[in-house]
C-alpha atoms as a PDB file:
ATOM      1  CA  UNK A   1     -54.192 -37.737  48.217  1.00  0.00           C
ATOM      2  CA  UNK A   2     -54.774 -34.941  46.057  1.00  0.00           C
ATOM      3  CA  UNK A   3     -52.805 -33.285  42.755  1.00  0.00           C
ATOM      4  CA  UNK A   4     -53.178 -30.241  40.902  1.00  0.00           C
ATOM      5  CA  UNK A   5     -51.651 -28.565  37.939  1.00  0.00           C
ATOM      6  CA  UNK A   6     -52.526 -25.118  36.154  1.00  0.00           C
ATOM      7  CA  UNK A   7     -51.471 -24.720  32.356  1.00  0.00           C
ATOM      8  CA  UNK A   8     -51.943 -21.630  29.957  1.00  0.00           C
ATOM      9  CA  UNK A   9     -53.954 -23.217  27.133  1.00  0.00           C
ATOM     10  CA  UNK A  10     -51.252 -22.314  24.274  1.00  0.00           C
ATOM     11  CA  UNK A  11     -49.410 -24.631  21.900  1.00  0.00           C
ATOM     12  CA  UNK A  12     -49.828 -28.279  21.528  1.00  0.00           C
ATOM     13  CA  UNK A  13     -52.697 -28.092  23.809  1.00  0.00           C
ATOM     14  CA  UNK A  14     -55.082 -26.249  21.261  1.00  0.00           C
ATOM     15  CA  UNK A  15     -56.978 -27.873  18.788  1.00  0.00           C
ATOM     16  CA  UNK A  16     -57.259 -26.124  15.318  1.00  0.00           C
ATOM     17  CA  UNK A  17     -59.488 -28.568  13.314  1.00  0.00           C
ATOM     18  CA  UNK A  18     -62.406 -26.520  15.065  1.00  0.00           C
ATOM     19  CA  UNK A  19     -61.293 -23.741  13.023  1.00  0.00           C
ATOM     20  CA  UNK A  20     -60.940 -19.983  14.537  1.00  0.00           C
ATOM     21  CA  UNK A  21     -58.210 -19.649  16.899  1.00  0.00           C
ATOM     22  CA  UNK A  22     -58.772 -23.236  17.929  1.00  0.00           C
ATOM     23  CA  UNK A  23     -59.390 -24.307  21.336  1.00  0.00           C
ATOM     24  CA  UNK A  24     -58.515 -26.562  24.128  1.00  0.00           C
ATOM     25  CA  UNK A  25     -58.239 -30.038  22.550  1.00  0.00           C
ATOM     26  CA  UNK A  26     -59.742 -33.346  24.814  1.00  0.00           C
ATOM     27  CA  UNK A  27     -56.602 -34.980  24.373  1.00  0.00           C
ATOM     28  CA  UNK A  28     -54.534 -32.146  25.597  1.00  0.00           C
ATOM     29  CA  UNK A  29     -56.571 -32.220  28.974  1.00  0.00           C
ATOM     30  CA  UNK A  30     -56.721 -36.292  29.542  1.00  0.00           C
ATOM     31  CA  UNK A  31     -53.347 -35.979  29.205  1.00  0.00           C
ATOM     32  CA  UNK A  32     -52.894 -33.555  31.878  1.00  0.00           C
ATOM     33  CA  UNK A  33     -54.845 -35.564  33.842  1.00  0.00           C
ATOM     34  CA  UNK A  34     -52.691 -38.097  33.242  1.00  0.00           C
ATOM     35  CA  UNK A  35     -49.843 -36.253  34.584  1.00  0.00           C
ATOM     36  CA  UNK A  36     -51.570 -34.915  37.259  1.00  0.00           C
ATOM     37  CA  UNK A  37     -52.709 -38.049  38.527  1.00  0.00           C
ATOM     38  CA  UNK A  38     -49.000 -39.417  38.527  1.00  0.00           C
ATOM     39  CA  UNK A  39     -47.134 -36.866  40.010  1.00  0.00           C
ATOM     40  CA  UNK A  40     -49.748 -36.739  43.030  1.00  0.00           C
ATOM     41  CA  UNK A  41     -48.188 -40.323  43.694  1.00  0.00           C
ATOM     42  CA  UNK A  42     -45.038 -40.355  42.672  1.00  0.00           C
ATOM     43  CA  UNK A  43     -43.020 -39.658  45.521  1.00  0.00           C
ATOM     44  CA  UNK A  44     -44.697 -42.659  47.187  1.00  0.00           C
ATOM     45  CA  UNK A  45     -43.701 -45.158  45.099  1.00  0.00           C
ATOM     46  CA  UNK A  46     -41.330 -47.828  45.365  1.00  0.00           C
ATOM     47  CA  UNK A  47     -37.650 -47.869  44.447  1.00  0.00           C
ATOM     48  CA  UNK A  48     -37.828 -48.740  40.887  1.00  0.00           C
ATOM     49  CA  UNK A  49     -41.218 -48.144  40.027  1.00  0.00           C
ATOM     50  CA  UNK A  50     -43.382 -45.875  37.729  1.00  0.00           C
ATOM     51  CA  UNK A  51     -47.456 -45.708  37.400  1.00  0.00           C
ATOM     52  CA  UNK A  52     -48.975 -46.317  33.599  1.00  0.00           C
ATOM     53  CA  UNK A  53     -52.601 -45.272  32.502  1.00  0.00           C
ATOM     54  CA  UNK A  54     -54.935 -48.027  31.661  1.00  0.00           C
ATOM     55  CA  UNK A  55     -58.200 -47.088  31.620  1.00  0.00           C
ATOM     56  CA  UNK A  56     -59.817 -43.448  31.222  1.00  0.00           C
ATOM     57  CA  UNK A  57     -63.234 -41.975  31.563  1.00  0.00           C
ATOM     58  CA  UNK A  58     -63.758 -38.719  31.094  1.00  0.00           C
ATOM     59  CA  UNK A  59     -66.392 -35.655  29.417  1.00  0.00           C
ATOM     60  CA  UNK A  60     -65.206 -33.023  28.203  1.00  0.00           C
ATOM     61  CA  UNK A  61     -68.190 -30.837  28.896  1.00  0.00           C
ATOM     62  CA  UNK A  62     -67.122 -26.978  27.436  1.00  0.00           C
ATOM     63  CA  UNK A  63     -64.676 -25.187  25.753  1.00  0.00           C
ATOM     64  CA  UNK A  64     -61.436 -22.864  26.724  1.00  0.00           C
ATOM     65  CA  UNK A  65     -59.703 -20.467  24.511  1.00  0.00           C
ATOM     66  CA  UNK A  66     -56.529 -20.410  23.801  1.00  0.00           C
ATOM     67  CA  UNK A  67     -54.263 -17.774  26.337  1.00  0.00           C
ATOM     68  CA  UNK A  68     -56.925 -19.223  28.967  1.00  0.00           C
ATOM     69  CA  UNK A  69     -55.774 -21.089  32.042  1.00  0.00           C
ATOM     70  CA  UNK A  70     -56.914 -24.367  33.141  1.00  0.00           C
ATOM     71  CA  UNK A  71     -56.733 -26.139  36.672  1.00  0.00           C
ATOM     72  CA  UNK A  72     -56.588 -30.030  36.714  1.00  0.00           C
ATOM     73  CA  UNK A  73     -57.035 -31.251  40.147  1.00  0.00           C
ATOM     74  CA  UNK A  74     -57.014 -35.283  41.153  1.00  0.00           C
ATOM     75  CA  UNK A  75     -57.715 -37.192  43.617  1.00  0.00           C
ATOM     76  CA  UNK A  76     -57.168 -40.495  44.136  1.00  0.00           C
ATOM     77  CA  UNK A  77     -60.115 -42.293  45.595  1.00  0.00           C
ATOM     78  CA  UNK A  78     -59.089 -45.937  45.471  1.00  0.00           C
ATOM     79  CA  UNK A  79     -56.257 -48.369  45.920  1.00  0.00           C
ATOM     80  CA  UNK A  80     -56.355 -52.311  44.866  1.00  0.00           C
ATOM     81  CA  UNK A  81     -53.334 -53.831  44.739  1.00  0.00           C
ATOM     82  CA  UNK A  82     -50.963 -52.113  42.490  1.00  0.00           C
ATOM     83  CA  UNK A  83     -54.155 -50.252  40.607  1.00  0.00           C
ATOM     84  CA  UNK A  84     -55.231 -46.581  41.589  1.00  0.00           C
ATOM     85  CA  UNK A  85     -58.373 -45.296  41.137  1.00  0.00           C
ATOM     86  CA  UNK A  86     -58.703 -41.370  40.888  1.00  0.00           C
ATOM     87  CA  UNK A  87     -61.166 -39.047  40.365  1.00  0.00           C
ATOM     88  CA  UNK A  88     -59.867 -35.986  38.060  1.00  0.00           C
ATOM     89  CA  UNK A  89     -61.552 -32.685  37.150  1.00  0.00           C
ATOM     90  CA  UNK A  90     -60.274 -29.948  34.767  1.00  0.00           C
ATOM     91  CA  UNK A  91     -61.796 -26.098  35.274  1.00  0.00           C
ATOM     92  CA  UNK A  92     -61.268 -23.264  33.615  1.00  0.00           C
ATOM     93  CA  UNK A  93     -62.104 -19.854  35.556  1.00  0.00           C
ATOM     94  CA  UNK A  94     -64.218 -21.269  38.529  1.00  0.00           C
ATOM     95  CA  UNK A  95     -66.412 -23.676  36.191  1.00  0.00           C
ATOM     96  CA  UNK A  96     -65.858 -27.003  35.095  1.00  0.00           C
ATOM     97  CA  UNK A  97     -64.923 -27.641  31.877  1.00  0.00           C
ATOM     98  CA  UNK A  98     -63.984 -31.572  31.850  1.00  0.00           C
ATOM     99  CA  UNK A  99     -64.719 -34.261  34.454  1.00  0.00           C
ATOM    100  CA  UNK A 100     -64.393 -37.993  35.205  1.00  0.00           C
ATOM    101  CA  UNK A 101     -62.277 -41.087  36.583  1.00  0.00           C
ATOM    102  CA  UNK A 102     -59.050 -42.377  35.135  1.00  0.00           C
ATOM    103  CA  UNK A 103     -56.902 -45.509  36.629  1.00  0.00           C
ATOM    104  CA  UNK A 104     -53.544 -46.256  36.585  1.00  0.00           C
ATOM    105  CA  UNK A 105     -51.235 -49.264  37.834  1.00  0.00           C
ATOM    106  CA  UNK A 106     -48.305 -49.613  39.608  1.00  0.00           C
ATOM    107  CA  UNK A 107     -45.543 -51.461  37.406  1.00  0.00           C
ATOM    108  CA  UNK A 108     -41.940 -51.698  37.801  1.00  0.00           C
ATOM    109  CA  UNK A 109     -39.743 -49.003  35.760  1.00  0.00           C
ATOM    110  CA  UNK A 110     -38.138 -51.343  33.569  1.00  0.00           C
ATOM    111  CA  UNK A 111     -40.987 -53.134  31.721  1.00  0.00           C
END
């Protein structure tokens, strides 16, 4: 099972402690990940039921300026129980600019 999202790097998503125009902050792409990762199962899940991040892993391994477009694809390698295992990847025209694992549980809605 596989997810992907593109975003225009713009807005909350840029850093500006970096100075210059800023760029694309770490945060900004785990979180995408994040989202990523739980839309790509979403549909799937139970009456009831959400997913929640627990555990992330990632480098962020280059930069991309802001107006730039990034593509976070997932893929969810692993299933134990109510926990999902995925492997994510964020690129930025053809090269990869972030990469790593990130796992999430199944839990009902109303915790």
């Amino acid at each position: 099972m596989e997810g992907r999202l593109e975003r225009v790097v713009e807005g909350q998503l840029i850093t500006h402690h970096v100075g210059g125009a800023g760029t694309f902050a770490t945060p900004a792409m785990i979180g995408l990940m994040e989202i990523t990762c739980h839309r790509s199962v979403e549909r799937l899940l139970p009456e009831g039921h959400t997913t929640v991040g627990y555990e992330v892993h990632v480098r962020h391994l280059a930069p991309a300026a802001p107006g730039s477009t990034v593509v976070v694809t997932t893929r969810l390698a692993e299933v134990k129980g109510n926990k999902l295992y995925f492997d994510v990847e964020c690129s930025q025209g053809g090269r990869v600019i972030g990469s790593g694992m990130h796992k999430r549980a199944i839990v009902p809605a109303s915790f």
